[in-house]
N, C-alpha and C. Protein backbone atom coordinates (compact mmCIF):
# COMPACT_ATOMS: atom_id res chain seq x y z
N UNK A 1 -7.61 17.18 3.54
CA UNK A 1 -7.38 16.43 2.32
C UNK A 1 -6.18 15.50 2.52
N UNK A 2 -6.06 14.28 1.81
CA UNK A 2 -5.53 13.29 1.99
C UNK A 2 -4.46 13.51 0.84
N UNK A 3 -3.26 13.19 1.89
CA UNK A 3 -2.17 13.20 0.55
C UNK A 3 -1.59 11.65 -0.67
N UNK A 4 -1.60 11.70 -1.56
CA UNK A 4 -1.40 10.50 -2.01
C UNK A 4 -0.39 10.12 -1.86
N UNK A 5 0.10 8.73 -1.91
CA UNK A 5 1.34 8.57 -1.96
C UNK A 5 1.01 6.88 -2.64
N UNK A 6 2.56 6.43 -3.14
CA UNK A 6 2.93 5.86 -3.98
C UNK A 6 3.32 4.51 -2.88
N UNK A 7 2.96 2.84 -3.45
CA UNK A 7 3.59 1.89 -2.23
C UNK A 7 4.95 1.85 -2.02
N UNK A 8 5.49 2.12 -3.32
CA UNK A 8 6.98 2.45 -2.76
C UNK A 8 7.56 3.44 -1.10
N UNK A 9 6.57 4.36 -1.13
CA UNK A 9 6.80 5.33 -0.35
C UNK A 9 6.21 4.52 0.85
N UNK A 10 5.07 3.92 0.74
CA UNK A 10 4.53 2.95 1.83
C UNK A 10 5.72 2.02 2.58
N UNK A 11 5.70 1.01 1.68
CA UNK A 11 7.03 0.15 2.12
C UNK A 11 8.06 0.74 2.27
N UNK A 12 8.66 1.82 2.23
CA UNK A 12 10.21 2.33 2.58
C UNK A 12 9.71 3.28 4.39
N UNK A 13 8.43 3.78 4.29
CA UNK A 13 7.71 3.89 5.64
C UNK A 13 7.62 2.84 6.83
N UNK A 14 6.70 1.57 6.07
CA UNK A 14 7.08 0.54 7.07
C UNK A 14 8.56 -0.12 7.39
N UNK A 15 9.49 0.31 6.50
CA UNK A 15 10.75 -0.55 6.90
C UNK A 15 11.42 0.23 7.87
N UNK A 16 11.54 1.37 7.42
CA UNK A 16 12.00 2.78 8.47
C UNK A 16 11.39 2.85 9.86
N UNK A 17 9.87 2.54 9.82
CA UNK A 17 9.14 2.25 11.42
C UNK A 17 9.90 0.83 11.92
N UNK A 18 9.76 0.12 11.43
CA UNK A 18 10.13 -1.25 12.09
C UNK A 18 11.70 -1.35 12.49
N UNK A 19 13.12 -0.21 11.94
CA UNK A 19 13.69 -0.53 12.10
C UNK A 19 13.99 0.76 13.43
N UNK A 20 13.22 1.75 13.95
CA UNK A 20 13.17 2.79 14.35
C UNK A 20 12.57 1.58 16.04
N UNK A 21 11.46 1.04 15.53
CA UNK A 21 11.05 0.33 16.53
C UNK A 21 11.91 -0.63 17.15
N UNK A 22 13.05 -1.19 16.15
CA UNK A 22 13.92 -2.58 17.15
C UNK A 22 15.22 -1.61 17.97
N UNK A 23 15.64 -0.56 17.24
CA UNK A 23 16.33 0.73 17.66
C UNK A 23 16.02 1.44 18.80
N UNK A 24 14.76 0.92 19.37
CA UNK A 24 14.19 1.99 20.66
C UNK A 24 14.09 0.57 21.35
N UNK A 25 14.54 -0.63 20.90
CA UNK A 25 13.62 -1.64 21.71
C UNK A 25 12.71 -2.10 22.18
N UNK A 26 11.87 -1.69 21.21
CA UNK A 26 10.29 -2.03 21.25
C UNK A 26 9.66 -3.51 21.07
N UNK A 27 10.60 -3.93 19.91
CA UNK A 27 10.67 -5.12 19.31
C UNK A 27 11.82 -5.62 18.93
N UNK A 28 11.78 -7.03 18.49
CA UNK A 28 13.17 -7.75 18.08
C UNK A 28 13.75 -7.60 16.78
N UNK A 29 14.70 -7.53 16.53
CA UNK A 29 14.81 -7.47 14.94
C UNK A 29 14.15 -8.84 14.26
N UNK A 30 14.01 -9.72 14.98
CA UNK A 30 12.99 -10.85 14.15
C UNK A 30 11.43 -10.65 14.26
N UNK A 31 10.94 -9.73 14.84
CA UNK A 31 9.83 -9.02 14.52
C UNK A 31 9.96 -8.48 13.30
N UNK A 32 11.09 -7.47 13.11
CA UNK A 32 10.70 -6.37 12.55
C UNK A 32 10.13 -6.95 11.48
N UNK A 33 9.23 -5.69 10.62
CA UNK A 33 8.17 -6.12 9.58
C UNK A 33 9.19 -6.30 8.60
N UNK A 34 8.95 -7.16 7.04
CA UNK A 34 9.18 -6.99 6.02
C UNK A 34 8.79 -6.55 5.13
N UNK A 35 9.32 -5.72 3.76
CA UNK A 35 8.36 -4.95 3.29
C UNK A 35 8.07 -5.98 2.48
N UNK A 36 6.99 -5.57 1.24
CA UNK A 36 6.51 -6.75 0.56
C UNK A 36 7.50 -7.34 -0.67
N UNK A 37 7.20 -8.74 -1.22
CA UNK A 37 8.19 -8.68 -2.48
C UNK A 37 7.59 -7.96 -3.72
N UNK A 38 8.79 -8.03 -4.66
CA UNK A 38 8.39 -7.01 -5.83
C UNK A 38 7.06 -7.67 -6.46
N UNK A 39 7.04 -8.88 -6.54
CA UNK A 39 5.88 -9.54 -7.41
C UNK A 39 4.80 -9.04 -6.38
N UNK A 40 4.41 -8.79 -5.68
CA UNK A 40 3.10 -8.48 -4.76
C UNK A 40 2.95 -7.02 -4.98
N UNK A 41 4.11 -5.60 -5.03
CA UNK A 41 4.07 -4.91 -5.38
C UNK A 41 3.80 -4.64 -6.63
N UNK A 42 4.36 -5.37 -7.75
CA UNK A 42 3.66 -5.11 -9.11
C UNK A 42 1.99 -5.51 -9.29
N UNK A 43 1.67 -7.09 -8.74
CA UNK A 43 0.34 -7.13 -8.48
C UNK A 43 -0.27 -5.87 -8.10
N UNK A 44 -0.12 -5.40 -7.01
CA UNK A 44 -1.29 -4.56 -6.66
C UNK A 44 -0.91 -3.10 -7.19
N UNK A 45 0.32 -2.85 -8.09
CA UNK A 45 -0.09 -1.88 -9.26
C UNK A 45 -0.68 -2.43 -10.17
N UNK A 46 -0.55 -3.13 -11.06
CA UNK A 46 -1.58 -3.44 -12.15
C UNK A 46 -2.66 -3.52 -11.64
N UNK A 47 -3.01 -3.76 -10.25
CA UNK A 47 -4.93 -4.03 -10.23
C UNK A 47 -4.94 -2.47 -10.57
N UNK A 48 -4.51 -1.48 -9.79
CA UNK A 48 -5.17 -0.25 -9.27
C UNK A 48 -4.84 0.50 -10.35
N UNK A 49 -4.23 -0.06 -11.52
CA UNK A 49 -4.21 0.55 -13.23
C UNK A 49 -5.28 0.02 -13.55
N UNK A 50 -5.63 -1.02 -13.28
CA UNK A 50 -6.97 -2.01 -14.39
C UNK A 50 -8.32 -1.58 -13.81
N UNK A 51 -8.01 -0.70 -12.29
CA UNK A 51 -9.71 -0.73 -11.55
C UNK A 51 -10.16 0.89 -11.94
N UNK A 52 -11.45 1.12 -12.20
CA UNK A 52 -12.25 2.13 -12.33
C UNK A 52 -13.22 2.63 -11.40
N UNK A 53 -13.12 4.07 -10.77
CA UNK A 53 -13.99 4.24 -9.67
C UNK A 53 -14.73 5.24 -10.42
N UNK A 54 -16.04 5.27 -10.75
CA UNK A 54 -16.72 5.92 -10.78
C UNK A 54 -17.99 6.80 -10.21
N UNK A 55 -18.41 7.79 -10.68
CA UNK A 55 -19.84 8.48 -9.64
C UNK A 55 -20.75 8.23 -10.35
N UNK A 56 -21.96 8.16 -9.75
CA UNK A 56 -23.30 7.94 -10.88
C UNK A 56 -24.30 8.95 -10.24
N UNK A 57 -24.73 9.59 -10.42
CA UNK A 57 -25.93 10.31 -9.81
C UNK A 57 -26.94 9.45 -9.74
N UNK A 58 -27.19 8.26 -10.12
CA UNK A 58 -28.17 7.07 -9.82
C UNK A 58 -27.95 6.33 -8.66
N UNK A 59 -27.07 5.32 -8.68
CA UNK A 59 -26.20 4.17 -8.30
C UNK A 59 -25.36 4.99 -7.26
N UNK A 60 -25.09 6.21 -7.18
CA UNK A 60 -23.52 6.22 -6.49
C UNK A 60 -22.56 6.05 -6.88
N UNK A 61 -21.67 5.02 -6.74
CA UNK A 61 -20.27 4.53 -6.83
C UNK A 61 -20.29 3.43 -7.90
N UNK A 62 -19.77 3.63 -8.90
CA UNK A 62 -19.70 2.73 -9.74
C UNK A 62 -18.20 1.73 -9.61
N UNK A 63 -17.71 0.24 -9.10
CA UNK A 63 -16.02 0.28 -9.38
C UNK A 63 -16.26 -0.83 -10.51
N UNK A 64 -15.42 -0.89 -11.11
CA UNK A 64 -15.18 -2.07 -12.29
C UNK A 64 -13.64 -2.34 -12.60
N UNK A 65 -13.68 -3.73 -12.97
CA UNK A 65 -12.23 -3.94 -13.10
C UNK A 65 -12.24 -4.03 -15.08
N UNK A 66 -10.92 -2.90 -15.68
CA UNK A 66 -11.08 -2.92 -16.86
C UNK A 66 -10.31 -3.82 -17.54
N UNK A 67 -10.34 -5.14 -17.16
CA UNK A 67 -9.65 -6.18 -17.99
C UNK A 67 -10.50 -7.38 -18.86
């Protein structure tokens, strides 16, 4: 089973890898990744508040966006 997690927890993951990676010298610090800005992070919370996944014993998978 898959654990959930939150993008906050995502992006503080990728910043921690990327800075773990210029730290071992893997990459440059002008590689390293950036995490995303807040407006892209609020975007893709409101979608995944507004989207609906449903089951159908017909259809399968029902998704809909509830706006």
């Amino acid at each position: 089973m898959l654990k959930n997690i939150t993008l906050e927890e995502l992006a503080e993951f990728t910043q921690n890898e990327s800075q773990i990676l210029a730290e071992l010298g893997l990459c440059t610090k002008d590689e390293v990744i950036e995490t995303p800005s807040q407006h892209v992070v609020d975007n893709v919370l409101n979608y995944s508040k507004a989207l609906s996944i449903r089951k159908s014993n017909i259809v399968g998978t029902i998704e809909s966006v509830l706006n």
